[in-house]
Protein backbone atom coordinates (compact mmCIF):
# COMPACT_ATOMS: atom_id res chain seq x y z
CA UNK A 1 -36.13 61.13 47.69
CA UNK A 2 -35.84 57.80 49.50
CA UNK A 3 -35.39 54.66 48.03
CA UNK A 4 -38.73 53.80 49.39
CA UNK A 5 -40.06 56.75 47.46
CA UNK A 6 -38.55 55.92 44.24
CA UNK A 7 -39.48 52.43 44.02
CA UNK A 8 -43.27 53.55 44.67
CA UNK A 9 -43.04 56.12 42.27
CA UNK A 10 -41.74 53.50 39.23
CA UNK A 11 -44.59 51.17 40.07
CA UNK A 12 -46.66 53.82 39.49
CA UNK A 13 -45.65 55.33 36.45
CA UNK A 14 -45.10 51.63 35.36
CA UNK A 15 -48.64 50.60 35.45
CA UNK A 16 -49.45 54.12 33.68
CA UNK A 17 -47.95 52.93 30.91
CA UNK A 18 -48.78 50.22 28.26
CA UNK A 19 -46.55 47.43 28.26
CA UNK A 20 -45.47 45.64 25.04
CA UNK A 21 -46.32 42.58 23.44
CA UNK A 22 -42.76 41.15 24.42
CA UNK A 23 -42.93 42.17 27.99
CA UNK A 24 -46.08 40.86 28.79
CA UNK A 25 -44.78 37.57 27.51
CA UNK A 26 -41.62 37.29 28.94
CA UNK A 27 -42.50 38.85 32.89
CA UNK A 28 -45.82 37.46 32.43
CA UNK A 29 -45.48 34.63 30.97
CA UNK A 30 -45.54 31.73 34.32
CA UNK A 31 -48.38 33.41 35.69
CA UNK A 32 -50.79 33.02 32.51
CA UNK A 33 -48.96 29.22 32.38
CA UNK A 34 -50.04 29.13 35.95
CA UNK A 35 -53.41 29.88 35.53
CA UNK A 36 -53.56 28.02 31.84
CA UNK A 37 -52.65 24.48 34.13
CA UNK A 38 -54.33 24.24 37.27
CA UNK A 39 -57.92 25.40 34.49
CA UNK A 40 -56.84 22.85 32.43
CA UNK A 41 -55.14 20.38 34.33
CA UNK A 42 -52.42 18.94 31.82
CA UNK A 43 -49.28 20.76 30.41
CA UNK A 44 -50.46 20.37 26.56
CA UNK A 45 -53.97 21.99 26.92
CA UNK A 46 -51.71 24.52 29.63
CA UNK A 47 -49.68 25.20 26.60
CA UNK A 48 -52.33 25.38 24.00
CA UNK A 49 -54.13 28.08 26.25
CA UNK A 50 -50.98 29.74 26.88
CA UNK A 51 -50.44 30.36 22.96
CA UNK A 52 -54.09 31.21 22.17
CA UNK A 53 -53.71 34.00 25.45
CA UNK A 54 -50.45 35.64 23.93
CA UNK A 55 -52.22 36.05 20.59
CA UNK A 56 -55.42 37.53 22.12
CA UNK A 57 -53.24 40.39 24.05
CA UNK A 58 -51.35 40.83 21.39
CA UNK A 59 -54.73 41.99 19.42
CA UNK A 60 -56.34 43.27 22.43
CA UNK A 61 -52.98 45.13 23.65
CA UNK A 62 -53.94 48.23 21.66
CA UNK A 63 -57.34 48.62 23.82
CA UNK A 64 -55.56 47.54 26.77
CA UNK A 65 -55.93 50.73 29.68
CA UNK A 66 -53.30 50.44 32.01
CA UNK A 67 -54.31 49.16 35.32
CA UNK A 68 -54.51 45.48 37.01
CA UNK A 69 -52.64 44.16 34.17
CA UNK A 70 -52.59 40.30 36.07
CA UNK A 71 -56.48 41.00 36.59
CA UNK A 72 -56.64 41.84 32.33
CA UNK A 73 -54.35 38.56 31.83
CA UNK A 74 -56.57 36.12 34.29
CA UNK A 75 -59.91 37.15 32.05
CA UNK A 76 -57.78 36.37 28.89
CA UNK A 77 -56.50 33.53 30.36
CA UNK A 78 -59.97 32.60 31.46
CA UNK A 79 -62.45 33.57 28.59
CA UNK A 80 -60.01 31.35 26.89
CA UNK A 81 -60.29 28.51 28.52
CA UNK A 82 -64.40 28.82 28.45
CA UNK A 83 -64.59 29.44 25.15
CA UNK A 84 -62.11 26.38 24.33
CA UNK A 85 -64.27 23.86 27.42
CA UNK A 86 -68.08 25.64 25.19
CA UNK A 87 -66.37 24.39 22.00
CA UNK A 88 -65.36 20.59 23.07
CA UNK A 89 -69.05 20.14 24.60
CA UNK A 90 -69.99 21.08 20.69
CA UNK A 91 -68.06 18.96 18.76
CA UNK A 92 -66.30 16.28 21.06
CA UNK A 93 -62.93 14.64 20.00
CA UNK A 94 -61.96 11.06 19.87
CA UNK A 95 -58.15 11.01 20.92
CA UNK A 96 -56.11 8.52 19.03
CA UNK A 97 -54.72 5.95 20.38
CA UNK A 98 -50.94 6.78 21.78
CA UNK A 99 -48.40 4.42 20.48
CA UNK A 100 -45.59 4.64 22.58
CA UNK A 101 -42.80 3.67 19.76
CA UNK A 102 -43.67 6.78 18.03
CA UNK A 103 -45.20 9.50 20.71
CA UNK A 104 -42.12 10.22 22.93
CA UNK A 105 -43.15 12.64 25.51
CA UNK A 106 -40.97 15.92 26.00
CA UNK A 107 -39.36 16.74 29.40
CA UNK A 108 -41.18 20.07 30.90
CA UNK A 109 -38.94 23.12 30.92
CA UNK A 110 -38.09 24.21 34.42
CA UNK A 111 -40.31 26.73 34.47
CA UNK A 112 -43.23 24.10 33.78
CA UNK A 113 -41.95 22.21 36.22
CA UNK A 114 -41.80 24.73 39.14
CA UNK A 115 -45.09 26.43 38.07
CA UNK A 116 -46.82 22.37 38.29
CA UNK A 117 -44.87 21.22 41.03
CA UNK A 118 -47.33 23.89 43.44
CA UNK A 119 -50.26 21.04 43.62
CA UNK A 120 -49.97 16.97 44.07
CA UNK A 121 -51.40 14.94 41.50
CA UNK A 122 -54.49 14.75 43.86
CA UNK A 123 -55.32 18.10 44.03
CA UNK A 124 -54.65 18.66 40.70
CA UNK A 125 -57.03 15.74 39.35
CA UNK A 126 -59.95 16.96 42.11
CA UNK A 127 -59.17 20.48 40.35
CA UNK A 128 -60.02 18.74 37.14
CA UNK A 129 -63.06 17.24 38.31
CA UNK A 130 -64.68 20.15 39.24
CA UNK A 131 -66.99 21.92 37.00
CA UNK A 132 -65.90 24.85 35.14
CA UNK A 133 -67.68 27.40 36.90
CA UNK A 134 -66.71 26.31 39.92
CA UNK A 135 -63.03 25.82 38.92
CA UNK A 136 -62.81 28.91 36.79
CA UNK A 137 -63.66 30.36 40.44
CA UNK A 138 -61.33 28.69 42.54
CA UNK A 139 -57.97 28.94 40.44
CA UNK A 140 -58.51 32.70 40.03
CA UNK A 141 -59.13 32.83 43.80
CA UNK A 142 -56.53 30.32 45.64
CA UNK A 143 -54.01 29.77 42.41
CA UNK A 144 -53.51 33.50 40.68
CA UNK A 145 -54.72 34.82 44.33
CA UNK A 146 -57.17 37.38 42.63
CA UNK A 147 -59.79 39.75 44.98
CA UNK A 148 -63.34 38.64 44.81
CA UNK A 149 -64.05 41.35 43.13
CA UNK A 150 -61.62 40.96 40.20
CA UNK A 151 -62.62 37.80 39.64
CA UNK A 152 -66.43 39.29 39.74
CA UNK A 153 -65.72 41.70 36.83
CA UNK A 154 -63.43 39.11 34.88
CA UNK A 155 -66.63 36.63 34.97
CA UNK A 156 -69.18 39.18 34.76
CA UNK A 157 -71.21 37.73 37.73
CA UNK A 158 -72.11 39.08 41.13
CA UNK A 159 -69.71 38.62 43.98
CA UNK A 160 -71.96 36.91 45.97
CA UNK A 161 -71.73 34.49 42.36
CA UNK A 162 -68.17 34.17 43.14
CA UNK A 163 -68.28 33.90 46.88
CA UNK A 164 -70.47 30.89 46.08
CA UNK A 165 -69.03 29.17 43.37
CA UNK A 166 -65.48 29.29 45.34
CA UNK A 167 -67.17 27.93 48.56
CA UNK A 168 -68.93 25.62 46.41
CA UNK A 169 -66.02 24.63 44.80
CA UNK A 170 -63.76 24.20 47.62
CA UNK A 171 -66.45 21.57 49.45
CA UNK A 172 -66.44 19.64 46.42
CA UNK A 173 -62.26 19.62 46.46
CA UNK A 174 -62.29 18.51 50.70
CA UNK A 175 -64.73 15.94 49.57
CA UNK A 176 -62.51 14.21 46.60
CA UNK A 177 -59.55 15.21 48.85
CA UNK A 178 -61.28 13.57 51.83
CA UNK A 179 -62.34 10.13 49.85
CA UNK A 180 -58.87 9.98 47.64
CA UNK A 181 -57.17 9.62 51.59
């Protein structure tokens, strides 16, 4: 058996079988951060949504069916992130003020760093500006590089949905982009 062979045969057997709690977290953990900041578009609500992902697979991972685990991850990831944006339209917060002598802020790990450092701070902020629909769309597409279709069954909307929302969404980003220059 080639090495060729071999290789194709782990993946295979690899996505057959359920991966644990730990794994997820550890291989998967940048990509979910990945997603969790450009939806979000700071590194504390990133974080936030990264912690409330890992404990939702770790309940869902005994339902989880082995397949496009990244695709399974994304509609955590996502879901999330709706049901967190749904919940600060119901009852929105008043941040305190910051006082610098006593809120220090902390350096971002490397692999913050890296996993921000993909978009300028122009980008990111059109990103933000977006609506969530229409960002929801667009990091799943161009960010975690999802099919259409995956992102159709992770929103539960048509493709032709997504195929608009993304278009949509990427007119509104060359416009911001176009008057930010």
């Amino acid at each position: 058996m080639t090495s060729g062979k071999r290789r194709a045969g782990n993946r295979r057997r690899s996505r057959d079988v359920v991966p644990t709690w730990e794994e997820i977290a550890r291989d998967e953990g940048d990509f979910i951060y990945t997603v969790a900041y450009r939806l979000t578009g700071n590194r504390e609500d990133a974080q936030d949504l990264v912690q409330e992902v890992l404990v939702r697979v770790q309940r869902g991972l005994r339902t989880y069916e082995p397949g496009s685990l990244r695709g399974w991850l994304g509609r955590i990831t996502t879901n999330a992130f709706l049901d967190d944006a749904r919940r600060r339209q119901r009852r929105p917060q008043v941040a305190l003020p910051e006082d610098p002598d006593l809120v220090l802020p902390a350096s971002p790990s490397a692999a913050e760093a890296a996993a921000a450092a993909g978009l300028s701070d122009e980008v990111q902020a059109a990103l933000a500006a977006l609506p969530d629909d229409f960002r929801v769309a667009v990091v799943l597409s161009d960010v975690a590089g999802l099919p259409y279709g995956d992102i159709a069954t992770q929103l539960d909307i048509p493709v032709g949905t997504v195929r608009s929302r993304i278009h949509r969404g990427r007119l509104a980003l060359r416009e911001a982009l176009g008057s930010a220059t």
